[in-house]
N, C-alpha and C. Protein backbone atom coordinates (compact mmCIF):
# COMPACT_ATOMS: atom_id res chain seq x y z
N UNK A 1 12.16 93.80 159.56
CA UNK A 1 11.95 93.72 161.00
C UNK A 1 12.18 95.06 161.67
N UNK A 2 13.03 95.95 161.33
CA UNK A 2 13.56 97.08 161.61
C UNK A 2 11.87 98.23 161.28
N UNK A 3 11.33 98.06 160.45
CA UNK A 3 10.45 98.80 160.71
C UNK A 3 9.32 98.49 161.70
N UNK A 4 9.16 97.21 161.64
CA UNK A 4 7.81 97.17 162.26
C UNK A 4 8.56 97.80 164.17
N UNK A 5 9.72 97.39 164.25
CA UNK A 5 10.37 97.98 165.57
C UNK A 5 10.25 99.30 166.05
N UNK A 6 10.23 99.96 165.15
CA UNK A 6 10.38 101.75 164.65
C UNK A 6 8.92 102.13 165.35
N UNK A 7 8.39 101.29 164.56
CA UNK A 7 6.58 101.51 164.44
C UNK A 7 6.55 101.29 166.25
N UNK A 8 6.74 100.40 166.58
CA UNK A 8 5.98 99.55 167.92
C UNK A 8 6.61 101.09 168.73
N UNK A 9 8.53 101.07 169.06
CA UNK A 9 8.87 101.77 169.60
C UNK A 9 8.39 103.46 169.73
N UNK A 10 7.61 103.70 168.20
CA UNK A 10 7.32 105.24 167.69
C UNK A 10 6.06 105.23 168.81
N UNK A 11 5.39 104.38 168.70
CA UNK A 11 3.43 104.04 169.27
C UNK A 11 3.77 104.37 170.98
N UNK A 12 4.71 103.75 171.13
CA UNK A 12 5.07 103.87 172.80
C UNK A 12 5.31 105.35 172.82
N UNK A 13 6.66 105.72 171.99
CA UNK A 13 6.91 106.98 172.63
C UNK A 13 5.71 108.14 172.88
N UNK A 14 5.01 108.34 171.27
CA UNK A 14 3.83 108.89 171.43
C UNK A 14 2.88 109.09 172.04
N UNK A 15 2.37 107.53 172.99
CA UNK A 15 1.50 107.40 173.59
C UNK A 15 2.19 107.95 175.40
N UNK A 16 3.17 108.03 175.58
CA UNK A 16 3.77 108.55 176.46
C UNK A 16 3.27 110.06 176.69
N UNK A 17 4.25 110.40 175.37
CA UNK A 17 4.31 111.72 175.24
C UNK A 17 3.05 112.66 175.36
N UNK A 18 1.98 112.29 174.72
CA UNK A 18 0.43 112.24 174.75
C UNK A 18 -0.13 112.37 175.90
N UNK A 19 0.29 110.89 176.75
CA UNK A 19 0.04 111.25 178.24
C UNK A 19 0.13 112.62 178.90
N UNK A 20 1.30 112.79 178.79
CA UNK A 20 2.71 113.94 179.41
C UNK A 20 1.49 115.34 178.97
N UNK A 21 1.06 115.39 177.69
CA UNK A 21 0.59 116.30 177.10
C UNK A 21 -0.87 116.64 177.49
N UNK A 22 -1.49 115.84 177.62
CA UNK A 22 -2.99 115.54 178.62
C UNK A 22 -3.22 115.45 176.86
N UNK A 23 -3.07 114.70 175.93
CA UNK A 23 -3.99 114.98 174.81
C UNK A 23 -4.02 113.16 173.78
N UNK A 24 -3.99 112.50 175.47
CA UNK A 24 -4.46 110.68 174.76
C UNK A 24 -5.82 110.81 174.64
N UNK A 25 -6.80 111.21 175.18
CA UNK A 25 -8.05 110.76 175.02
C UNK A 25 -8.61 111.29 173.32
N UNK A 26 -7.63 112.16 173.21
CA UNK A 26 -8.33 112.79 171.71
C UNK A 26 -7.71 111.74 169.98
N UNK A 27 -6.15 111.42 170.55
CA UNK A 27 -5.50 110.56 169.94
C UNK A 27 -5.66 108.85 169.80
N UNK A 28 -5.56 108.36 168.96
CA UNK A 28 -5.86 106.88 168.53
C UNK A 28 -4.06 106.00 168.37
N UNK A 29 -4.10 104.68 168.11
CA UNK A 29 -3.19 104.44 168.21
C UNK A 29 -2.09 104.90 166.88
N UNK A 30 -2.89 104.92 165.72
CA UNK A 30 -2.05 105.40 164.50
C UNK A 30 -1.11 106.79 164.65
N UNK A 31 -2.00 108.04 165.60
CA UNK A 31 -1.83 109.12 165.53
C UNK A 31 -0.47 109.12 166.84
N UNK A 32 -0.91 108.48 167.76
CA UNK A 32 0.54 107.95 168.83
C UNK A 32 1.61 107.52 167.77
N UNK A 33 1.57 106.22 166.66
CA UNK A 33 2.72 106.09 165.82
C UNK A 33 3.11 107.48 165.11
N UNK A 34 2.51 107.72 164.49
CA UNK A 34 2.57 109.25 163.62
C UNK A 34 3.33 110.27 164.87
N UNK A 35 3.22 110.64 165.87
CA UNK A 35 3.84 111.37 166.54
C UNK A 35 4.72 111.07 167.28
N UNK A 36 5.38 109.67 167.67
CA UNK A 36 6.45 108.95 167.54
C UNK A 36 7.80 108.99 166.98
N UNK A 37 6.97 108.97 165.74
CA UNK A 37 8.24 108.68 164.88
C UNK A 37 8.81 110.04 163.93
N UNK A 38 7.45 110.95 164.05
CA UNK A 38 7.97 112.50 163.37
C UNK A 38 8.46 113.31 164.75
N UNK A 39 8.46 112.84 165.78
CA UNK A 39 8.87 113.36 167.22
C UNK A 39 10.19 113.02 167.41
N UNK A 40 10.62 112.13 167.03
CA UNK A 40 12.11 111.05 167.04
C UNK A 40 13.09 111.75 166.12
N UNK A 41 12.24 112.18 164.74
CA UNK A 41 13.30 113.27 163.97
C UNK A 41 13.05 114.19 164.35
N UNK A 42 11.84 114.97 164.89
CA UNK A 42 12.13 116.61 165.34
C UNK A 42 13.22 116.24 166.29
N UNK A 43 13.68 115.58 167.81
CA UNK A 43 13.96 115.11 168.44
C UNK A 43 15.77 114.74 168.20
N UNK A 44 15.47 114.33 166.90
CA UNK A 44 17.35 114.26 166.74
C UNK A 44 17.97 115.65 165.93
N UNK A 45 17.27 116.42 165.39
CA UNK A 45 17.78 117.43 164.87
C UNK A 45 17.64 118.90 166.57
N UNK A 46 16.97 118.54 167.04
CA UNK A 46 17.14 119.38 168.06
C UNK A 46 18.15 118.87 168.95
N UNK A 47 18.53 117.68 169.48
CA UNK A 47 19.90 117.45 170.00
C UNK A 47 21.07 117.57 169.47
N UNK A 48 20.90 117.52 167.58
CA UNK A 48 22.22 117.89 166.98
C UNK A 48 22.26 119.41 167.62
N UNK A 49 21.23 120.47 167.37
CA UNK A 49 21.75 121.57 167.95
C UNK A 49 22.04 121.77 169.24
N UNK A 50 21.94 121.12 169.70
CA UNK A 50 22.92 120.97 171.42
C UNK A 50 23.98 120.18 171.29
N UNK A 51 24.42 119.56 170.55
CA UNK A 51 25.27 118.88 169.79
C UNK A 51 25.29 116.95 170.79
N UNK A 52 23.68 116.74 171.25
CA UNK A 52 23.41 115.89 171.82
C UNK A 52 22.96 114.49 171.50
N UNK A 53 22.77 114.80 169.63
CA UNK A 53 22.07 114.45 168.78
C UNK A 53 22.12 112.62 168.90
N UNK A 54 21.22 111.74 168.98
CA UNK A 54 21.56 110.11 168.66
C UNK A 54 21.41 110.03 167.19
N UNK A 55 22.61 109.26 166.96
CA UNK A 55 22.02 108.45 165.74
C UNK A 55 20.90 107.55 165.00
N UNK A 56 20.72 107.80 164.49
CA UNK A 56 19.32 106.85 163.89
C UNK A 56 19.62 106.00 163.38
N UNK A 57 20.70 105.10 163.53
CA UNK A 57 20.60 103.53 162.99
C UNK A 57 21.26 102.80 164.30
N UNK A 58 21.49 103.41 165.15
CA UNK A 58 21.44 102.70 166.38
C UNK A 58 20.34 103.41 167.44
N UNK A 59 20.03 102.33 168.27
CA UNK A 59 18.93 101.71 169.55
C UNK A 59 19.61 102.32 170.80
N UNK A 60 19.48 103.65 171.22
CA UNK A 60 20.11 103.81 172.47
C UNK A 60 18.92 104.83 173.19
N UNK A 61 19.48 104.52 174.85
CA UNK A 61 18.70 105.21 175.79
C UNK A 61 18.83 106.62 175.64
N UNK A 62 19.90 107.56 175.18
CA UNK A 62 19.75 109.28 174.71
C UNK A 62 18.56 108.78 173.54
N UNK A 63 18.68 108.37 172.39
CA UNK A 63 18.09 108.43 171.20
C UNK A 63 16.43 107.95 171.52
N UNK A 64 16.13 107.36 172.50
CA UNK A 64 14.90 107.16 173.08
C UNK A 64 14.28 108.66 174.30
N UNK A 65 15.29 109.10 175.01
CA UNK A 65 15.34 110.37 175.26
C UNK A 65 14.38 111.37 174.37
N UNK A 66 15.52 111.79 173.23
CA UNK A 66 15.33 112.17 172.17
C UNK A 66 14.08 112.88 171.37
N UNK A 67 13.95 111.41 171.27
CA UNK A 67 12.56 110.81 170.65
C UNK A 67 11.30 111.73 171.59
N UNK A 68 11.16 111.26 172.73
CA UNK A 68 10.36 111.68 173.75
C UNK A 68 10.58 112.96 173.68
N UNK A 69 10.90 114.05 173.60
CA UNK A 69 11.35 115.17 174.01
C UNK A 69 10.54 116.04 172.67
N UNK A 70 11.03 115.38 171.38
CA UNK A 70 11.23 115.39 169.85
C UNK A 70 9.30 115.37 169.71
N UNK A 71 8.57 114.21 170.42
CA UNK A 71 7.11 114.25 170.65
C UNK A 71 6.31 115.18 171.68
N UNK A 72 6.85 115.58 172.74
CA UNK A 72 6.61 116.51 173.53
C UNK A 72 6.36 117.51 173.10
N UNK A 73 7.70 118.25 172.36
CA UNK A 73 7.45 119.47 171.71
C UNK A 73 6.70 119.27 170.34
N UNK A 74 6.37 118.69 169.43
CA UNK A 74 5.57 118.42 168.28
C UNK A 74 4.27 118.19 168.86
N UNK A 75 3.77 117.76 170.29
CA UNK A 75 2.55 117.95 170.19
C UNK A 75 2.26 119.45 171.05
N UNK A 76 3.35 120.08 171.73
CA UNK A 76 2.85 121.33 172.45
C UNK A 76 2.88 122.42 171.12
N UNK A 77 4.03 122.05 169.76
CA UNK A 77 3.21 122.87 168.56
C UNK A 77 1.71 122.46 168.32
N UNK A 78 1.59 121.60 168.05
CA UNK A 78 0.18 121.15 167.88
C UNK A 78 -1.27 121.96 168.87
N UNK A 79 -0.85 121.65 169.96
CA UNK A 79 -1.82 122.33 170.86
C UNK A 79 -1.73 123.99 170.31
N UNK A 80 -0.18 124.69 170.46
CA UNK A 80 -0.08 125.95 170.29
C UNK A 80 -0.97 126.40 168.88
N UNK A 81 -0.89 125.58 167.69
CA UNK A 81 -1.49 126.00 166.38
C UNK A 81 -3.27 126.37 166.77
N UNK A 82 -3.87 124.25 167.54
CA UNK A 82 -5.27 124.42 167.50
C UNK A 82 -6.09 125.62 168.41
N UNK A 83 -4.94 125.36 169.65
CA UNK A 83 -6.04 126.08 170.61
C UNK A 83 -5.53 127.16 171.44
N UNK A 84 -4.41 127.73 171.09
CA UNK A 84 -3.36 129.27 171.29
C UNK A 84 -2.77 128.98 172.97
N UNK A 85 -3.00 127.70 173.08
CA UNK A 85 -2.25 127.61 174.44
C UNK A 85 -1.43 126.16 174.65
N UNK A 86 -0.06 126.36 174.76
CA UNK A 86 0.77 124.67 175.08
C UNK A 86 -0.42 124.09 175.94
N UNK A 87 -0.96 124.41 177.00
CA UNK A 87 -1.23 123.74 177.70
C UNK A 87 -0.77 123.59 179.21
């Protein structure tokens, strides 16, 4: 049950974050999970270095933070790689 949660919660954050990014219309729903949930670990290793870090086996509002922040910047690399500008 814990994954399919991961999944649903990853799809949201992504599709947020995406928003935030102007880059939903290019993204599908898989690619929102996919940047979710690799956004959630960029996302907790960058709060460990602020020493802000959530845990990942608990459900909290920083660790949803996190997450969002963790997808933000993984897709403004993304933009920075394809098209030499965050955006």
């Amino acid at each position: 049950m814990g994954i399919i949660i991961t999944l649903i919660v990853g799809g949201i954050i992504g599709w947020l974050a995406s928003i935030v990014m102007r880059t939903d219309a290019q993204q599908g729903i898989l690619l929102n999970i996919v940047v979710g949930v690799v956004g959630a670990f960029l996302g907790n290793i960058l709060g460990g270095m602020f020493g802000m870090g959530a845990s990942l086996d608990a459900f909290s509002p920083i660790g949803l933070l996190w997450s969002f922040i963790g997808a933000v910047v993984l897709l403004g690399l993304i933009n920075l790689v394809r098209r030499g500008s965050v955006r």
